[in-house]
Protein backbone atom coordinates (compact mmCIF):
# COMPACT_ATOMS: atom_id res chain seq x y z
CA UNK A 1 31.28 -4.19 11.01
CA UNK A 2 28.62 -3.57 8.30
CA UNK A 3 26.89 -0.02 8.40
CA UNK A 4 24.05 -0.12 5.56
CA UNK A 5 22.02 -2.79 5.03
CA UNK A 6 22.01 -5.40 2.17
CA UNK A 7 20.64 -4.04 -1.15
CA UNK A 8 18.56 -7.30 -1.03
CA UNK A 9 17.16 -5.73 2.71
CA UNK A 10 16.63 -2.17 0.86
CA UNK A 11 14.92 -3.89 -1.50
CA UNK A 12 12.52 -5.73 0.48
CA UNK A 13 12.36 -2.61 2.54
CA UNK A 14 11.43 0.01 0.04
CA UNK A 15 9.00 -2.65 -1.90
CA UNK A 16 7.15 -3.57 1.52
CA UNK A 17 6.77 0.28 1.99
CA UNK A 18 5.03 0.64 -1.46
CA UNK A 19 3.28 -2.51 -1.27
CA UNK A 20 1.45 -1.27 2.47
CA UNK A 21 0.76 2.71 1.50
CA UNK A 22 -0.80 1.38 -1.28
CA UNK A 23 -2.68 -1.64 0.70
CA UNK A 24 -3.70 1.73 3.10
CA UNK A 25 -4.99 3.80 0.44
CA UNK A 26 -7.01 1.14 -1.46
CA UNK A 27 -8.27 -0.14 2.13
CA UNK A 28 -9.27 3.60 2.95
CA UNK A 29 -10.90 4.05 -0.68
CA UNK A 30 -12.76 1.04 -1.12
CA UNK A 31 -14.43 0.34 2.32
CA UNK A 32 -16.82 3.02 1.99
CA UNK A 33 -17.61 2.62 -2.04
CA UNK A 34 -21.62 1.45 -2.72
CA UNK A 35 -21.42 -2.51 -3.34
CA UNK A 36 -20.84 -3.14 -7.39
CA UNK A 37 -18.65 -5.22 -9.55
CA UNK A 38 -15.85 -2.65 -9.44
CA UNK A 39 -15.77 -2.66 -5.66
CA UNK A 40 -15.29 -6.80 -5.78
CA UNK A 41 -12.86 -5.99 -8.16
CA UNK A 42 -10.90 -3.24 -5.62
CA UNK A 43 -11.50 -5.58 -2.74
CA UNK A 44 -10.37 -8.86 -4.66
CA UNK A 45 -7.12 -6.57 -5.60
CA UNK A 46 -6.43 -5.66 -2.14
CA UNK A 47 -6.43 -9.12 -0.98
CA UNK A 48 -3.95 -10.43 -3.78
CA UNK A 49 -1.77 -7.49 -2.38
CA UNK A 50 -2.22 -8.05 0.70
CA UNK A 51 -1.26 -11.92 0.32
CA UNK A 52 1.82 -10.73 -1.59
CA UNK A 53 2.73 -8.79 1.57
CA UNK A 54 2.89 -11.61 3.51
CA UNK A 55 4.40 -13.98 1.41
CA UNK A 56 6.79 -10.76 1.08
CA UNK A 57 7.07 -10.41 4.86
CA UNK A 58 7.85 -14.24 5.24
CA UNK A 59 10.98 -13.72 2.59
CA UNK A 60 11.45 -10.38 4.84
CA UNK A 61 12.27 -12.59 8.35
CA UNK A 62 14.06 -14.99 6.69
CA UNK A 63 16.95 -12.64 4.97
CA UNK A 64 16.76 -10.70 8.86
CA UNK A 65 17.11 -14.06 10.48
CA UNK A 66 19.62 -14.64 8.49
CA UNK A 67 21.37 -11.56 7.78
CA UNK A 68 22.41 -9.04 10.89
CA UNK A 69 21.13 -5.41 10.29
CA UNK A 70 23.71 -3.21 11.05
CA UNK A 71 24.33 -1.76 14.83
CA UNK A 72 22.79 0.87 16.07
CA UNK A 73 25.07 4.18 16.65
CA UNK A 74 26.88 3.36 19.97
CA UNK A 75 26.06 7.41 20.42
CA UNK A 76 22.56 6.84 20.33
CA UNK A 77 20.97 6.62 24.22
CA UNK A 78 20.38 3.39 25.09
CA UNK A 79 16.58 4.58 25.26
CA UNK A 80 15.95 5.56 21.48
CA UNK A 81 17.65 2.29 21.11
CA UNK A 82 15.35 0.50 22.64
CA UNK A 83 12.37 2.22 21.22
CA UNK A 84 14.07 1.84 17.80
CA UNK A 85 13.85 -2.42 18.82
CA UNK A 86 10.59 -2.28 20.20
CA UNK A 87 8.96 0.28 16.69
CA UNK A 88 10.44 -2.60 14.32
CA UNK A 89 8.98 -4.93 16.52
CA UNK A 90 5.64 -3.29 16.25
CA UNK A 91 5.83 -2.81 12.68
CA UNK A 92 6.73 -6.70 11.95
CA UNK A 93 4.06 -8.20 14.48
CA UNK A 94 1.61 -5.75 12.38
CA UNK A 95 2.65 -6.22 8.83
CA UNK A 96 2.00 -10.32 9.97
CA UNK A 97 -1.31 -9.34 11.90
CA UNK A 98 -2.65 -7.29 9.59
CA UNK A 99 -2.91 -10.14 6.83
CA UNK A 100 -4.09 -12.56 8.67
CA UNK A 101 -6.65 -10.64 10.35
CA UNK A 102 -7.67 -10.02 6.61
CA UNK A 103 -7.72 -13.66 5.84
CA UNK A 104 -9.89 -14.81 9.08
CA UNK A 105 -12.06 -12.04 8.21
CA UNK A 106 -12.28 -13.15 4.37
CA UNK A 107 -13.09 -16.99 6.00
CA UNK A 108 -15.54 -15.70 8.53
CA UNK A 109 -17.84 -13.53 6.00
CA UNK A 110 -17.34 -16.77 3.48
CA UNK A 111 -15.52 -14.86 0.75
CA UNK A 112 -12.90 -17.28 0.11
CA UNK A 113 -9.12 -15.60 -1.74
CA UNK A 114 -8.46 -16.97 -5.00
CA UNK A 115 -4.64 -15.60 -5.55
CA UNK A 116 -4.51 -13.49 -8.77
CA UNK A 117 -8.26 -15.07 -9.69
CA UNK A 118 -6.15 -18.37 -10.26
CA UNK A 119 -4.32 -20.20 -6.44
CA UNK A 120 -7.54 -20.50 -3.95
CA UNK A 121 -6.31 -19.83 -0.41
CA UNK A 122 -8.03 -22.51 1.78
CA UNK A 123 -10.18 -20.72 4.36
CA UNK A 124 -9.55 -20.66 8.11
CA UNK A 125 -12.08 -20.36 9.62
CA UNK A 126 -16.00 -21.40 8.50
CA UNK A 127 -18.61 -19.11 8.10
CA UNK A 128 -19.69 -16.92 10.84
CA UNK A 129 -21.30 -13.75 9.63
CA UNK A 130 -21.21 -11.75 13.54
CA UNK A 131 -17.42 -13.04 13.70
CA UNK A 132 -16.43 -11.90 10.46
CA UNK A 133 -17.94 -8.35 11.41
CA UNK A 134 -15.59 -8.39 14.28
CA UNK A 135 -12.84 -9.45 12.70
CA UNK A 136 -13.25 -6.46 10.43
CA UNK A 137 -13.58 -3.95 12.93
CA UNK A 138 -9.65 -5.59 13.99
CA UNK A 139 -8.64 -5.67 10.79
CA UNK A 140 -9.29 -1.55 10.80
CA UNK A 141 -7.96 -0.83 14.13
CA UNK A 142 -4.94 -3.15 13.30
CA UNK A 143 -4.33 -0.52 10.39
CA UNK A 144 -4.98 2.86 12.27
CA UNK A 145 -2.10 1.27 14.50
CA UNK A 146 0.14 0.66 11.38
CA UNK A 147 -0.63 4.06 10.03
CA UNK A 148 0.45 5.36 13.56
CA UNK A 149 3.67 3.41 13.75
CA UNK A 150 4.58 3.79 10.24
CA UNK A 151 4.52 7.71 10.84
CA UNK A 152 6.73 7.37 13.69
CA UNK A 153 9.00 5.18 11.99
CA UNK A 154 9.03 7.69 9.34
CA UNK A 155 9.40 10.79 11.73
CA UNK A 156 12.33 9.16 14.13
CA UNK A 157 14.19 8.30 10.95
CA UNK A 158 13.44 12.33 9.56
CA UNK A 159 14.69 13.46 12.84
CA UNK A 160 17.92 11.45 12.55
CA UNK A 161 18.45 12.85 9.27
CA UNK A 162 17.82 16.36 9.77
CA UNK A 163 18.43 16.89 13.34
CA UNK A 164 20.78 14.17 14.66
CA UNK A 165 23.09 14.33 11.36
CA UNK A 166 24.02 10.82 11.75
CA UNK A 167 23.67 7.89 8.75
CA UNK A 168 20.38 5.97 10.34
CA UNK A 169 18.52 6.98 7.47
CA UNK A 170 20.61 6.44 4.89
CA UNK A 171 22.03 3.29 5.10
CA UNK A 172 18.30 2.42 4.36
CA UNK A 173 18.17 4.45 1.16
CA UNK A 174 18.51 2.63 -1.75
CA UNK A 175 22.04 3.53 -3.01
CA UNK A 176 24.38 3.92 -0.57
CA UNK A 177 28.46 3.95 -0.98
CA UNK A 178 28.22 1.65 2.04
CA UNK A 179 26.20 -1.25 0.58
CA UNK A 180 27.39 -4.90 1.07
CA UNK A 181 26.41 -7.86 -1.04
């Protein structure tokens, strides 16, 4: 029975992590910055990063689907194990909501995403000025929900650390005497 994840699932782990604090803190930066050619700039940034997510989410589900995560402790109450399940839950459905709320968004205000200034992302939806405000007041509540979620995820795992003793958090870390290939 494996009990540390792939370093391939660390990786994407701890890369993902980077990737969306960073995603937050340009979002949180730039939305409120006077309109100029360095905010186009931030905001053309955040999208390439924010389509790099995904396509980094997509690789993400496939190594889960097709690589088991190790058990949970058979000590740990069958509730925490369930919220454990339903926290990863919440944190895939947003990291996949989040983007594509971005996109829509993007397609509804009729600022189409050209990839790294180079791949142009077809838009999905036409433009629609009133919808593409809405979708932008989602695409911020979507991200006060990851922010929320992400600290929890970050305190339960703290608390197994430093109060529960046991190895939840680190057979995430990135070395680990217990990898597998």
């Amino acid at each position: 029975m494996n009990t540390a994840y792939t370093p391939i699932a660390k990786a994407l782990h701890w890369l993902m992590a980077a990737l969306l604090l960073g995603l937050l803190g340009l979002g949180l930066y730039m939305s409120d910055l006077p309109l100029s050619p360095a905010k186009l700039q931030l905001y053309a940034w955040h999208k390439w990063a924010g389509v790099t997510a995904f396509l980094l989410l997509a690789l993400r589900l496939f190594w889960r689907a097709t690589h088991r995560p190790p058990a949970l402790p058979a000590s740990m109450p069958k509730a925490m194990q369930y919220a454990a399940h339903l926290g990863h839950l919440a944190l895939y459905g947003l990291m996949l909501a989040i983007p594509l709320s971005g996109w829509l968004m993007s397609s509804a205000k009729g600022f189409q995403t050209v990839y790294f200034g180079v791949l142009p992302i077809p838009d999905l939806l036409g433009k629609n000025p009133d919808l593409g405000e809405w979708l932008a007041e989602l695409h911020e509540a979507l991200n006060l929900l990851l922010m929320l979620t992400l600290a929890g995820h970050v305190g339960a795992a703290l608390k197994h650390h430093f109060i529960d003793q046991d190895d939840i958090l680190r057979r995430m870390l990135p070395k680990s005497s217990r990898d597998q290939a």
